[in-house]
Protein backbone atom coordinates (compact mmCIF):
# COMPACT_ATOMS: atom_id res chain seq x y z
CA UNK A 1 21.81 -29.65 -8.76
CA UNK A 2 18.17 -31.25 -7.59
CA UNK A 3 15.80 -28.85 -6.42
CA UNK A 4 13.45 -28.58 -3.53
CA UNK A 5 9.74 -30.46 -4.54
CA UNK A 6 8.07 -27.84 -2.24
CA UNK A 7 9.68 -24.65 -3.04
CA UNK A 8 12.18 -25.93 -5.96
CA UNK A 9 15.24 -24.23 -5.00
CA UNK A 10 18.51 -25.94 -4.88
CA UNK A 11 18.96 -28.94 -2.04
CA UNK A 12 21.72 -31.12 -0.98
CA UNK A 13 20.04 -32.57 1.79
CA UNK A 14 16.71 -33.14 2.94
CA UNK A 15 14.22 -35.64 2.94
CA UNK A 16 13.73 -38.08 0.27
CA UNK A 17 10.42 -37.96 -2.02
CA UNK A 18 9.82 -41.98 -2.04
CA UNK A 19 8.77 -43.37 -5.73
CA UNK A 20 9.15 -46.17 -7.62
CA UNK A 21 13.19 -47.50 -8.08
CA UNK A 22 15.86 -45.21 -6.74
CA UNK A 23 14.39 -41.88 -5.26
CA UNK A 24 15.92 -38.94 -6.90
CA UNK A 25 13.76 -36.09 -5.62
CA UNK A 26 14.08 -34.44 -1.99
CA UNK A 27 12.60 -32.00 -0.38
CA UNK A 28 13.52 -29.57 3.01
CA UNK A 29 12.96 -30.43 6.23
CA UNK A 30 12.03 -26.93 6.45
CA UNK A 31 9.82 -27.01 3.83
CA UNK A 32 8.34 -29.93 4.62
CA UNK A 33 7.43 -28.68 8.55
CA UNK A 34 6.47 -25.35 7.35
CA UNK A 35 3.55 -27.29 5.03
CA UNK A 36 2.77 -29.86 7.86
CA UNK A 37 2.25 -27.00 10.14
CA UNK A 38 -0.29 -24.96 7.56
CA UNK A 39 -1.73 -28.13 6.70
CA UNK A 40 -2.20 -28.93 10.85
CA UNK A 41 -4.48 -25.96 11.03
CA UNK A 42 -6.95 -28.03 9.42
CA UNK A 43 -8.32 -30.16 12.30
CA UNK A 44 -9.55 -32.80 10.22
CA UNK A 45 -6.27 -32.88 8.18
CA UNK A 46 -4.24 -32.97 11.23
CA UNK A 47 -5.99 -35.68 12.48
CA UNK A 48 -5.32 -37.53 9.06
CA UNK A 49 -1.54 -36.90 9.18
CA UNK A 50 -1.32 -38.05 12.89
CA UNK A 51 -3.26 -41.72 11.86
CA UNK A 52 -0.91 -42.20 8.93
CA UNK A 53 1.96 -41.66 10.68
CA UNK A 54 0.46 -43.90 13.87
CA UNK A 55 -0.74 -46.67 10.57
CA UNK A 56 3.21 -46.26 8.99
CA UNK A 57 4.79 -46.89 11.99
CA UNK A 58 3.07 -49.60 13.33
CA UNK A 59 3.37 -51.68 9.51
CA UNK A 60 7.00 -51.03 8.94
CA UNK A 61 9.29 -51.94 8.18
CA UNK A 62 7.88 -53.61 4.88
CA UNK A 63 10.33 -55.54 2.47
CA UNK A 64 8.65 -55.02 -0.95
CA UNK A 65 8.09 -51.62 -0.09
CA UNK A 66 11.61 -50.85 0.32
CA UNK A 67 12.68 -53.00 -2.23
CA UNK A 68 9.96 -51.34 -5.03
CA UNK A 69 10.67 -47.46 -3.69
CA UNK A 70 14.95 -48.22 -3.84
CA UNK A 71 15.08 -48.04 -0.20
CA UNK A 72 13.42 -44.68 0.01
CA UNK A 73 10.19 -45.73 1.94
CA UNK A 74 10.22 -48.44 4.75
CA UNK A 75 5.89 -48.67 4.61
CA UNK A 76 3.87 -47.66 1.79
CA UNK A 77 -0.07 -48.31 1.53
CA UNK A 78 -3.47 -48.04 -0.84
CA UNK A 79 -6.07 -46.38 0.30
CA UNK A 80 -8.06 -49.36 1.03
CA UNK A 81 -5.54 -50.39 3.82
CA UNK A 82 -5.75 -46.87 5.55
CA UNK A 83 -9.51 -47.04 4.70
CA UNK A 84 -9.06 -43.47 3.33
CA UNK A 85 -10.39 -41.95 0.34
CA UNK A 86 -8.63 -41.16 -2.44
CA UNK A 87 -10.25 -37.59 -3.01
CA UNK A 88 -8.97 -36.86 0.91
CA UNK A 89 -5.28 -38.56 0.36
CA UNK A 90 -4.96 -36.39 -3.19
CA UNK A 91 -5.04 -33.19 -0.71
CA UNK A 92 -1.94 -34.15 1.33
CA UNK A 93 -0.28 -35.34 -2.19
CA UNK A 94 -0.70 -31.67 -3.76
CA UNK A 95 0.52 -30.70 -0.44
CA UNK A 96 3.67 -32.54 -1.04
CA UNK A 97 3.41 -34.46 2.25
CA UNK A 98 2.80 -37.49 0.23
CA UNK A 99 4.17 -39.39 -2.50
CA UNK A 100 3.41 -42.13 -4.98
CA UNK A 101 5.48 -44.91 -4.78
CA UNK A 102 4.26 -47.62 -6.90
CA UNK A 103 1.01 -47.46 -9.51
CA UNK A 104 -0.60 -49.74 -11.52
CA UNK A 105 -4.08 -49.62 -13.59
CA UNK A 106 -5.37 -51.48 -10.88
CA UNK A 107 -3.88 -50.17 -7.55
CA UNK A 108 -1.53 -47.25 -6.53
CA UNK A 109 0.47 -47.03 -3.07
CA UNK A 110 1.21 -44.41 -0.96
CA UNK A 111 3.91 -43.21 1.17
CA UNK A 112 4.55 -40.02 3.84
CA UNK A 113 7.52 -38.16 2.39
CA UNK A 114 9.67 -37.17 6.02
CA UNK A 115 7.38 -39.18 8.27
CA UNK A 116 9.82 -38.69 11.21
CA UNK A 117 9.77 -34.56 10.04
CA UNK A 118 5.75 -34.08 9.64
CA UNK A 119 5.89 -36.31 13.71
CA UNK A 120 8.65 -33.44 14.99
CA UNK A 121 6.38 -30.53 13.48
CA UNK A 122 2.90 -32.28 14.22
CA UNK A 123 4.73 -32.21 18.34
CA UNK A 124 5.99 -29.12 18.50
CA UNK A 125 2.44 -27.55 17.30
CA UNK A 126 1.21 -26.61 20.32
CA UNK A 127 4.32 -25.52 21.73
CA UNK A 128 4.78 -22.48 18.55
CA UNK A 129 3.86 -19.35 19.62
CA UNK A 130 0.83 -18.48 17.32
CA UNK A 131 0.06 -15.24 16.97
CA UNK A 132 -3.84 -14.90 17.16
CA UNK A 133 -5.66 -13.23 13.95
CA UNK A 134 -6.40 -10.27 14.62
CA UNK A 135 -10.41 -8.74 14.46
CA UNK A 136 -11.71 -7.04 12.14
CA UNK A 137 -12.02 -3.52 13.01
CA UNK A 138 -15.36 -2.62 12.58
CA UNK A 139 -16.26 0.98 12.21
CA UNK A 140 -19.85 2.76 14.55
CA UNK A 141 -21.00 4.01 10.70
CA UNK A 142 -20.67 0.92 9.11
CA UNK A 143 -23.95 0.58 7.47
CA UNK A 144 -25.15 3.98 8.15
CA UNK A 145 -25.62 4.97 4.53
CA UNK A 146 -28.26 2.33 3.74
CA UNK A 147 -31.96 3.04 4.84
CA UNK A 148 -33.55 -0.16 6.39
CA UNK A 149 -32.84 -3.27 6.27
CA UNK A 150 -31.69 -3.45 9.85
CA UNK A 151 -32.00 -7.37 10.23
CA UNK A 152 -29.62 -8.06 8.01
CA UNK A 153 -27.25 -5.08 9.16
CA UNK A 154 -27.47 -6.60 12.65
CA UNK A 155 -26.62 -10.37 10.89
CA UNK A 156 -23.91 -9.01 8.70
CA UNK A 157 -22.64 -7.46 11.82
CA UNK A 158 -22.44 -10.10 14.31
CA UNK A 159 -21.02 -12.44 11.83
CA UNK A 160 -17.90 -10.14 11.52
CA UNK A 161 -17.56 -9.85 14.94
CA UNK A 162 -17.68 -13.25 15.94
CA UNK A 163 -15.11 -14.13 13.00
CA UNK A 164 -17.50 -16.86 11.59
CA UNK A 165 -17.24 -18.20 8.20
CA UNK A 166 -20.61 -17.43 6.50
CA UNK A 167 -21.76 -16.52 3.24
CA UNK A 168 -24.00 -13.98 1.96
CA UNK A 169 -25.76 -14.10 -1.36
CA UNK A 170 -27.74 -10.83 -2.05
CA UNK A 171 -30.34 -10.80 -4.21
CA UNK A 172 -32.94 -8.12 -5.44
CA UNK A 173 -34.04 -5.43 -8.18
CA UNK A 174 -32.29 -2.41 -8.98
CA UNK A 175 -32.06 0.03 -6.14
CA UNK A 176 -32.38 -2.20 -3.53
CA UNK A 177 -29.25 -1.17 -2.07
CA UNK A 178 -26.85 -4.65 -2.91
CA UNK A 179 -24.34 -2.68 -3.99
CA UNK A 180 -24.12 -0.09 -1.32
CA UNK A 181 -23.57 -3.32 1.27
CA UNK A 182 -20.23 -3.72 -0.26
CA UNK A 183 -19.29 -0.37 -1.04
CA UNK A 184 -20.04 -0.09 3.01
CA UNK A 185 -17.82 -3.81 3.62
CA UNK A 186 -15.05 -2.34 1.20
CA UNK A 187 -14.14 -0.28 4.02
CA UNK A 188 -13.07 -2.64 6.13
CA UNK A 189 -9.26 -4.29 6.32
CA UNK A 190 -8.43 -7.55 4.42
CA UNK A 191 -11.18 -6.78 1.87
CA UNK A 192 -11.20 -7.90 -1.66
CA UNK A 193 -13.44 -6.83 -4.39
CA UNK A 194 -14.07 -8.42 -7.88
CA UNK A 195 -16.90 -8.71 -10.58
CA UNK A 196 -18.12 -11.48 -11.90
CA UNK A 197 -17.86 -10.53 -15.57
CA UNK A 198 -14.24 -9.89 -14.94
CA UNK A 199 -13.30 -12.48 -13.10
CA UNK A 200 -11.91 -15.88 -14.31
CA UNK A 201 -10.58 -19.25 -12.86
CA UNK A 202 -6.69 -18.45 -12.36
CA UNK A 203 -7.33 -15.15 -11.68
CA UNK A 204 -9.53 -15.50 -8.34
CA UNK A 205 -7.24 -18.88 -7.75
CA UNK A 206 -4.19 -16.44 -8.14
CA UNK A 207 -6.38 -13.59 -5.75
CA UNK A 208 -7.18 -15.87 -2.85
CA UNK A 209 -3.25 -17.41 -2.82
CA UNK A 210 -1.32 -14.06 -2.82
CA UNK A 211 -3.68 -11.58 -1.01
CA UNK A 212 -5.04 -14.04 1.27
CA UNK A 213 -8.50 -11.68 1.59
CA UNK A 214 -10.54 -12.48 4.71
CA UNK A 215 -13.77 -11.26 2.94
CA UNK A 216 -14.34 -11.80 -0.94
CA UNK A 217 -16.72 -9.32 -2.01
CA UNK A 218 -17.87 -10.52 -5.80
CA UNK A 219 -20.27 -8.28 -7.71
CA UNK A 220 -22.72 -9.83 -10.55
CA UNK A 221 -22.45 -13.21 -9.30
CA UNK A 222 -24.22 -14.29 -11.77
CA UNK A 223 -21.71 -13.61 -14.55
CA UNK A 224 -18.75 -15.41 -13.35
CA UNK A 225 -17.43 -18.22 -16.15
CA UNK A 226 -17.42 -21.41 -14.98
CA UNK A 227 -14.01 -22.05 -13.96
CA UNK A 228 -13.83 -19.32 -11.39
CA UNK A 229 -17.37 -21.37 -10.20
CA UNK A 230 -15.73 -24.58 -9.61
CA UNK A 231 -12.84 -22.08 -7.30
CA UNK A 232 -15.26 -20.07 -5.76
CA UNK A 233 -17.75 -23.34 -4.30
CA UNK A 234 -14.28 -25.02 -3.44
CA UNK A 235 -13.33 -22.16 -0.96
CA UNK A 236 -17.03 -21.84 0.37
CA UNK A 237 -17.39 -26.02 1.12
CA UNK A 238 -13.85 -26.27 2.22
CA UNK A 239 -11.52 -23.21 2.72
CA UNK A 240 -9.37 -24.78 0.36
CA UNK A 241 -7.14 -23.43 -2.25
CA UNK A 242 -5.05 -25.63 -4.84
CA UNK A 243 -2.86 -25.56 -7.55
CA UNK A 244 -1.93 -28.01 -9.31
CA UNK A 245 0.26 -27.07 -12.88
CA UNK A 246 3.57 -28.48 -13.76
CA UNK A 247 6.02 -27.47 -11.08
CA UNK A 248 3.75 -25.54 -9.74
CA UNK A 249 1.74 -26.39 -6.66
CA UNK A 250 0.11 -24.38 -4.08
């Protein structure tokens, strides 16, 4: 039996994944509205998803598109028609809300997989009842331990309150109480800790996917390998998380 694309469990029906000839890959509806939704709370990647499907609709139906994908797209499109970038289309294909339908050395075309499912879930957005994330709790003492530096207390402080996605690199000689700020932000709920000279790639990839922390608190910085670099300035530019391994994308 074919499995799901998104979550690869068994499917009999669902939406097909276009590609070049015949399709033989599907995915969920459910699936595929449960990632259009997460991928919605992007406002720039909603906004993406909504011109596509406006730029899809309005060009099909196209012949050799049909004909090339075996009937399993009625539009596909290169990135210089959509007058996307590739780098910014390659998130929504990890996402598995697009598919490749044709490529060549020279050009490679693009389809929506469900167009008519990520249009339903992209409408009834606003209409879910999202719960609202809830505040940090932040304790009177917080801080209390640490003698002085009361600017950056007051900074540290605000920025938790006002749920504001900063970033904090602490610097300084022994004793100078670095450690003893996140001893003090360990305390608080949806904290993670890690050290640098423990920490690798998959491991913080695998962190940030399952826990989902809403602070990363990262000892000795400055002995992190590489890989876990490239993760850790990915999350900090763009929020973003991915996966990409064989059959395995999140």
């Amino acid at each position: 039996m074919a499995l799901c694309k998104i979550c690869f469990q068994d499917i009999a029906k669902g939406s097909l994944v276009p590609g070049y000839g015949e399709a033989s890959r599907m995915v969920h509806e459910e699936c595929l509205a449960a990632v259009a939704l997460k991928i919605a709370e992007d406002p720039g990647k909603e906004g993406l998803l909504r011109y596509l499907i406006e730029y899809e609709e309005k060009h099909a139906p196209h012949d050799w598109s049909k004909d090339v994908s075996g009937q399993s797209t009625d539009v596909s499109w290169e990135w210089t028609d959509v007058g996307i970038t590739a780098t910014r289309i390659r998130s929504l294909l990890n996402a598995g809300l697009v598919s490749i339908v044709f490529s060549t050395n020279s050009s490679t075309y693009y389809s929506l997989i469900g167009r008519a499912v990520i249009k339903e879930a992209l409408g009834r957005r606003e209409e879910l009842s999202i719960v609202p994330a809830a505040k940090l709790d932040i304790p009177d003492s917080l801080f209390v331990c640490i003698i002085g530096y009361n600017d950056l207390k007051d900074e540290i402080r605000f920025t938790l309150r006002e749920g504001r996605k900063s970033h904090y690199l602490l610097i300084g000689p022994p004793a100078t109480a670095k450690s003893l700020f996140l001893l003090e932000l360990g305390r608080l709920s949806g904290t993670f800790p890690a050290t640098g000279s423990r920490v690798s790639g998959a491991g913080l990839t695998d962190a940030f996917l399952n826990y989902q922390p809403k602070i990363l608190l990262l000892d000795e910085i400055d002995k992190i390998p590489m890989d876990a670099t490239a993760v850790l300035l990915s999350v900090m530019e763009t929020g973003d998380v991915l996966e990409t391994k064989y059959k395995r994308h999140r």
